[in-house]
N, C-alpha and C. Protein backbone atom coordinates (compact mmCIF):
# COMPACT_ATOMS: atom_id res chain seq x y z
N UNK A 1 -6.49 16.12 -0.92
CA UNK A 1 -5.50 15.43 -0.10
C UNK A 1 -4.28 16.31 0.12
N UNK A 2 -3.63 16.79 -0.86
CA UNK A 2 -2.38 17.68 -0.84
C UNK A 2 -3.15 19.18 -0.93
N UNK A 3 -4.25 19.71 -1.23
CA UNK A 3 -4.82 20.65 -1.47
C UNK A 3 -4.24 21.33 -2.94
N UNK A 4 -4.46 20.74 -3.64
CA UNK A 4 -4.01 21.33 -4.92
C UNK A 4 -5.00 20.65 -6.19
N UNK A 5 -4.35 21.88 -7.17
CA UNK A 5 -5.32 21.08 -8.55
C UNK A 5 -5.04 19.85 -9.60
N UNK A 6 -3.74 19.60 -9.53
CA UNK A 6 -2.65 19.34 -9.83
C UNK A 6 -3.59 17.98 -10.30
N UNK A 7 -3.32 16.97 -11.52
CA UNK A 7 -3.95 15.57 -10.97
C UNK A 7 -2.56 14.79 -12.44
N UNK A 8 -2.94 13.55 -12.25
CA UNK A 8 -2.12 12.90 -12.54
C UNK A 8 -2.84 11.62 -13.22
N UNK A 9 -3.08 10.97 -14.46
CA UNK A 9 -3.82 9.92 -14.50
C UNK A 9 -2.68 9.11 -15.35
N UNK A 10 -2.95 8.08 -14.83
CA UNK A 10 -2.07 6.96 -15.62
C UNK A 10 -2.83 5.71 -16.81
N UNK A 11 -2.46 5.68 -17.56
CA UNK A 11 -3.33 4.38 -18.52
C UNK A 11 -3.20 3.14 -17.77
N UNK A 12 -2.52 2.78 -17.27
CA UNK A 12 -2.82 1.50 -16.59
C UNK A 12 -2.08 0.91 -14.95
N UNK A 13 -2.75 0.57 -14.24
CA UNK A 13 -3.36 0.22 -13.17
C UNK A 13 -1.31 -0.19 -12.35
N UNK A 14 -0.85 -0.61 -13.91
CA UNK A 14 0.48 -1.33 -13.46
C UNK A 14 1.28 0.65 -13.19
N UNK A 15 1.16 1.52 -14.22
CA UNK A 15 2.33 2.70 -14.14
C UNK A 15 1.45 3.05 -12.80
N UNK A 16 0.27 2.94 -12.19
CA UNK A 16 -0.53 3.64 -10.98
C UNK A 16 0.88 3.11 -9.97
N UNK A 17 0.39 1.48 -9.61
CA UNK A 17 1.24 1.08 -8.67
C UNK A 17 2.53 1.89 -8.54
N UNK A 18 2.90 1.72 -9.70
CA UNK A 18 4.15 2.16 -9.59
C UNK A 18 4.65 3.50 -9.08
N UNK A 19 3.43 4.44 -9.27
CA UNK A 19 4.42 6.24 -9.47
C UNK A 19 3.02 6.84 -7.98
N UNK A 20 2.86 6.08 -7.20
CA UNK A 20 1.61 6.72 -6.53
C UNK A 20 1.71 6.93 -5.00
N UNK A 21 2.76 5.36 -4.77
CA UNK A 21 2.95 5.22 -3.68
C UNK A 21 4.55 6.49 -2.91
N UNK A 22 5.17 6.82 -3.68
CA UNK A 22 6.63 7.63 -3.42
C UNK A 22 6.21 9.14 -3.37
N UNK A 23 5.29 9.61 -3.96
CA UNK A 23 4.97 10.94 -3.93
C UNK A 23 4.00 11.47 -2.97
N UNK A 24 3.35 10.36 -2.42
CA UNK A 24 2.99 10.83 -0.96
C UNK A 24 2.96 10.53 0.32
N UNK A 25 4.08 9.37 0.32
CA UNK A 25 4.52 8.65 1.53
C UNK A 25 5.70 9.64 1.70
N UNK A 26 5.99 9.19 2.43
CA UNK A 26 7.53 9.77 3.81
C UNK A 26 8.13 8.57 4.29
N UNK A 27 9.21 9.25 5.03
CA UNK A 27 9.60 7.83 5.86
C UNK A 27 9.09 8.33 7.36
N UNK A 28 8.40 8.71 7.42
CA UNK A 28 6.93 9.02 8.67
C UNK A 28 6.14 8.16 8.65
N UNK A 29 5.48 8.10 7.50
CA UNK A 29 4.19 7.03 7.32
C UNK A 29 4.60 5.65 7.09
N UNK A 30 3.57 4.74 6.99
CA UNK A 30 3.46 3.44 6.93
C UNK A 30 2.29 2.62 6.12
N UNK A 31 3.00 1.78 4.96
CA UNK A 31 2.12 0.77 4.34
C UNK A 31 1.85 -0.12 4.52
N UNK A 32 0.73 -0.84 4.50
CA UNK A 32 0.76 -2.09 5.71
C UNK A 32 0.08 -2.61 4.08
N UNK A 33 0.38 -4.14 3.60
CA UNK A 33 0.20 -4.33 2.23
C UNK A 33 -0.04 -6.08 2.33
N UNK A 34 -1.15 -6.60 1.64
CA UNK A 34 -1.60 -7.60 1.82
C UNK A 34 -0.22 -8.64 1.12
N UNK A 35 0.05 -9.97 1.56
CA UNK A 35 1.01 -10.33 1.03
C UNK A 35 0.64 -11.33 -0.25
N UNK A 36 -0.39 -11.22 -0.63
CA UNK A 36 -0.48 -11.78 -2.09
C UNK A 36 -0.71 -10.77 -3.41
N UNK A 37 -0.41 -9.20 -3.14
CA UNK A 37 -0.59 -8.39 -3.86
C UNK A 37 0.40 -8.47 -4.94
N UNK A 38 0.08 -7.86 -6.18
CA UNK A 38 0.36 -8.02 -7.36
C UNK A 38 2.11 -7.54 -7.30
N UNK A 39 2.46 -8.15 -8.22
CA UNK A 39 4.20 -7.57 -8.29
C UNK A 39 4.26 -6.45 -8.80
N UNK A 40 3.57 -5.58 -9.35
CA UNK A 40 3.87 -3.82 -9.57
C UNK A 40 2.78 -3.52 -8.27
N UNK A 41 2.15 -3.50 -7.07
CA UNK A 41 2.26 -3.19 -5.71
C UNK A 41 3.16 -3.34 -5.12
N UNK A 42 3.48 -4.12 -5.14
CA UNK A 42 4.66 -4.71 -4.23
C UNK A 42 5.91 -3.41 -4.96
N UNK A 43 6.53 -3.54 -6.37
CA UNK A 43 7.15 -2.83 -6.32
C UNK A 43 7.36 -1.24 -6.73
N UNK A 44 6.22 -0.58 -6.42
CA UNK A 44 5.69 0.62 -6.06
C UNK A 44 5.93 0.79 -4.38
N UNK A 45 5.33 0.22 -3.62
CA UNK A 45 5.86 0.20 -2.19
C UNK A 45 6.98 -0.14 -2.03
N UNK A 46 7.71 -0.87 -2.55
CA UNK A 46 9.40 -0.44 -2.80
C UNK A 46 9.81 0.95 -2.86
N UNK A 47 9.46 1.35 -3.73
CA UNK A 47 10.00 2.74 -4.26
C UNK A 47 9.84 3.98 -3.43
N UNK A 48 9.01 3.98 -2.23
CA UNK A 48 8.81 5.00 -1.56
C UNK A 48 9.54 4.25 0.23
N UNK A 49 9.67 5.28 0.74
CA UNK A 49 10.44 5.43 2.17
C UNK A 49 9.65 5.42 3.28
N UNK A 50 8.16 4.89 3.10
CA UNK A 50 7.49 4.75 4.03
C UNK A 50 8.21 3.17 4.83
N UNK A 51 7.68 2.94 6.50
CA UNK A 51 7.59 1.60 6.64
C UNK A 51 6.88 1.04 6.25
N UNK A 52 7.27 -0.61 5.89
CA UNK A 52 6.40 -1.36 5.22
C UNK A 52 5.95 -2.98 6.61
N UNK A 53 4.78 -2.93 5.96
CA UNK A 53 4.45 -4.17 6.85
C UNK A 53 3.46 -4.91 5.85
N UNK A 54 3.62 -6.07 6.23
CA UNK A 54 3.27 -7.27 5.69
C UNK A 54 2.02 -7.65 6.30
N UNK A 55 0.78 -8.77 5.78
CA UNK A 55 -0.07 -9.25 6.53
C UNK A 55 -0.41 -10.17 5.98
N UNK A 56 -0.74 -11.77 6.30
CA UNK A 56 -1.05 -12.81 5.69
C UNK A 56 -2.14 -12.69 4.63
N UNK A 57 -2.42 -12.71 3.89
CA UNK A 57 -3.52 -12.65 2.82
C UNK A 57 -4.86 -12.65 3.24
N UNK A 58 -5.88 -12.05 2.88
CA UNK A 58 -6.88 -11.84 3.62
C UNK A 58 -7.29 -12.27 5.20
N UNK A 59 -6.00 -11.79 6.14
CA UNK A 59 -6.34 -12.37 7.03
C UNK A 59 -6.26 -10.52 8.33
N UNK A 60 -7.28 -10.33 8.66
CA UNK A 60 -7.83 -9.04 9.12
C UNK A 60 -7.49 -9.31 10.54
N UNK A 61 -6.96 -10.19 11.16
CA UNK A 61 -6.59 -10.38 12.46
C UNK A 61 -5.16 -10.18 12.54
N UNK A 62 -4.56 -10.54 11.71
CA UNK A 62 -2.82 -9.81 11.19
C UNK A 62 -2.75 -8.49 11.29
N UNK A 63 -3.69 -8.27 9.69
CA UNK A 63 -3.78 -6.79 9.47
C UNK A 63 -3.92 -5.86 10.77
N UNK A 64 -4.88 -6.62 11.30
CA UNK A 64 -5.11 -5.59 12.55
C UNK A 64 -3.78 -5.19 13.53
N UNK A 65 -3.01 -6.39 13.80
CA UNK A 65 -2.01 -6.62 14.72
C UNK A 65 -0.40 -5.68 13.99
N UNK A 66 -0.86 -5.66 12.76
CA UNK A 66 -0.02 -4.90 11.61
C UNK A 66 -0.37 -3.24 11.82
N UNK A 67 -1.12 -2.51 11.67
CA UNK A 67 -1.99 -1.91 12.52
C UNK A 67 -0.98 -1.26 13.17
N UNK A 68 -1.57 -2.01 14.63
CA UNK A 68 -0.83 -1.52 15.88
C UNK A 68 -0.03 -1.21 16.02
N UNK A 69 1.02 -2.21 15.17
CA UNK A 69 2.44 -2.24 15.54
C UNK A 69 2.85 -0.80 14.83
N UNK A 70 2.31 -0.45 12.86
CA UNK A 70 2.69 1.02 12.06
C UNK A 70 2.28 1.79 13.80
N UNK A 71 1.34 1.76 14.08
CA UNK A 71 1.14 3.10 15.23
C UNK A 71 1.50 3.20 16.20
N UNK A 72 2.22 2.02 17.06
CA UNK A 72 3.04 2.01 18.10
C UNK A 72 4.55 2.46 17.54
N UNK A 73 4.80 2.47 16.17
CA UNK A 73 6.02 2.51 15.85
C UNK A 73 5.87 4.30 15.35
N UNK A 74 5.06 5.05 15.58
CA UNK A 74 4.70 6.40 15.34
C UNK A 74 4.57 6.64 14.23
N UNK A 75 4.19 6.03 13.52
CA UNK A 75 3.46 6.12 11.56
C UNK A 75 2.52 7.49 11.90
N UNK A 76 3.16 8.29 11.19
CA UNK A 76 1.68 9.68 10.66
C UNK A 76 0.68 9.16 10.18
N UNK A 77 1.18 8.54 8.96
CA UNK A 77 0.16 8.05 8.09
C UNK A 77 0.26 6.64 7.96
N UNK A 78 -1.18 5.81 7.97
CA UNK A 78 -1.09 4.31 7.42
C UNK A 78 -1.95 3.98 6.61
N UNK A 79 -1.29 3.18 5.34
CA UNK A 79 -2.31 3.12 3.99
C UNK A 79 -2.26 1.81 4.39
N UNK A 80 -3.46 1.20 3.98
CA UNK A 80 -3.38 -0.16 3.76
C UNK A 80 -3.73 -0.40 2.29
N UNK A 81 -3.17 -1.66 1.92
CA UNK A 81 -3.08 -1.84 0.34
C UNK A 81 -3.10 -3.05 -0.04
N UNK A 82 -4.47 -3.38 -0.83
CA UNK A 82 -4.53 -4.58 -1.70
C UNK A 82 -4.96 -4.45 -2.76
N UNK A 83 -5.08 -5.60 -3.26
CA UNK A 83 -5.65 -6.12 -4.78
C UNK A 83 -6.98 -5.86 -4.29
N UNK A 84 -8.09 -5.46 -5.48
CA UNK A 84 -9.42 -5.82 -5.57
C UNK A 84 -9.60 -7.08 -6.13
N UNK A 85 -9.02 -7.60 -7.03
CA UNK A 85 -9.31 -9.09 -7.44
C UNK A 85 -7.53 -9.53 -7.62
N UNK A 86 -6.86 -10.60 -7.10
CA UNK A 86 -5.91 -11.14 -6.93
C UNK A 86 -5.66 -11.67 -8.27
N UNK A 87 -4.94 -11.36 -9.05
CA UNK A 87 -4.84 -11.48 -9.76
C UNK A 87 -4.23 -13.30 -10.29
N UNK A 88 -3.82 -13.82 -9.61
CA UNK A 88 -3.19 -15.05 -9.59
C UNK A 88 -3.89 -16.05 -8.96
N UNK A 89 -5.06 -15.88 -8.62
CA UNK A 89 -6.15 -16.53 -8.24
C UNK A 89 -7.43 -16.41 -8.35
N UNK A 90 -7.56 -14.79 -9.14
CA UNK A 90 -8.93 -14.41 -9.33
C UNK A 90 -9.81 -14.54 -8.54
N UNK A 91 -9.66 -13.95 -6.84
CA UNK A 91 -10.85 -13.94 -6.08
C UNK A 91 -10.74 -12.85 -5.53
N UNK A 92 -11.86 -12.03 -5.26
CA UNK A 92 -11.77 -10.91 -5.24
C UNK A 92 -11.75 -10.57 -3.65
N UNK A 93 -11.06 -9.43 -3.16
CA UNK A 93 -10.72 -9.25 -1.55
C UNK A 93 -11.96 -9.35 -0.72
C-alpha cells in the first residue's frame, strides 16, 4: 500500500481502530463509516483529517449516495468502514 516493509501489529482490535485510520488518510481522502460502528471506530476516524460521512446502518442505498457525494466532493481516497459483527447487537454486517 505505502510500498514499504515497515508493519505495525496491534493486540487488540480497539488500539487498531484507533492508530490506523490517521496514518494513512489526508484531508484529501474520505471515510464513509457505517453509523452503528463501534465507539473506538468512530473515534479513530476522529483522529485523522480525512472527510467523514455517515450512512444509516446497513443500509447500501445511503452508502451508495455517501459514495457519490466523498467523489463529487474530490476524495482521492474512499474507505468505507464497518463492524464485522456489531457489537451491541451481535449481527453480523
Amino acid at each position: 500500500f505505502h510500498h514499504t516493509e515497515d508493519t505495525i501489529l496491534y493486540a487488540a482490535a480497539f488500539d487498531a481502530n484507533g492508530g490506523v485510520f490517521e496514518p494513512l488518510l489526508t484531508k484529501e481522502d474520505a471515510i464513509v463509516s457505517d453509523s452503528l460502528n463501534h465507539a473506538s471506530i468512530i473515534d479513530g476516524v476522529r483522529l485523522c483529517k480525512a472527510a467523514r460521512y455517515r450512512y444509516a446502518n446497513n443500509n447500501m442505498e445511503e452508502l451508495e449516495e455517501r459514495l457519490k457525494e466523498a467523489r463529487a466532493n474530490g476524495a482521492r481516497n474512499i474507505v468505507i468502514v464497518t463492524d464485522g459483527v456489531f457489537s451491541m447487537d451481535g449481527y453480523v454486517a
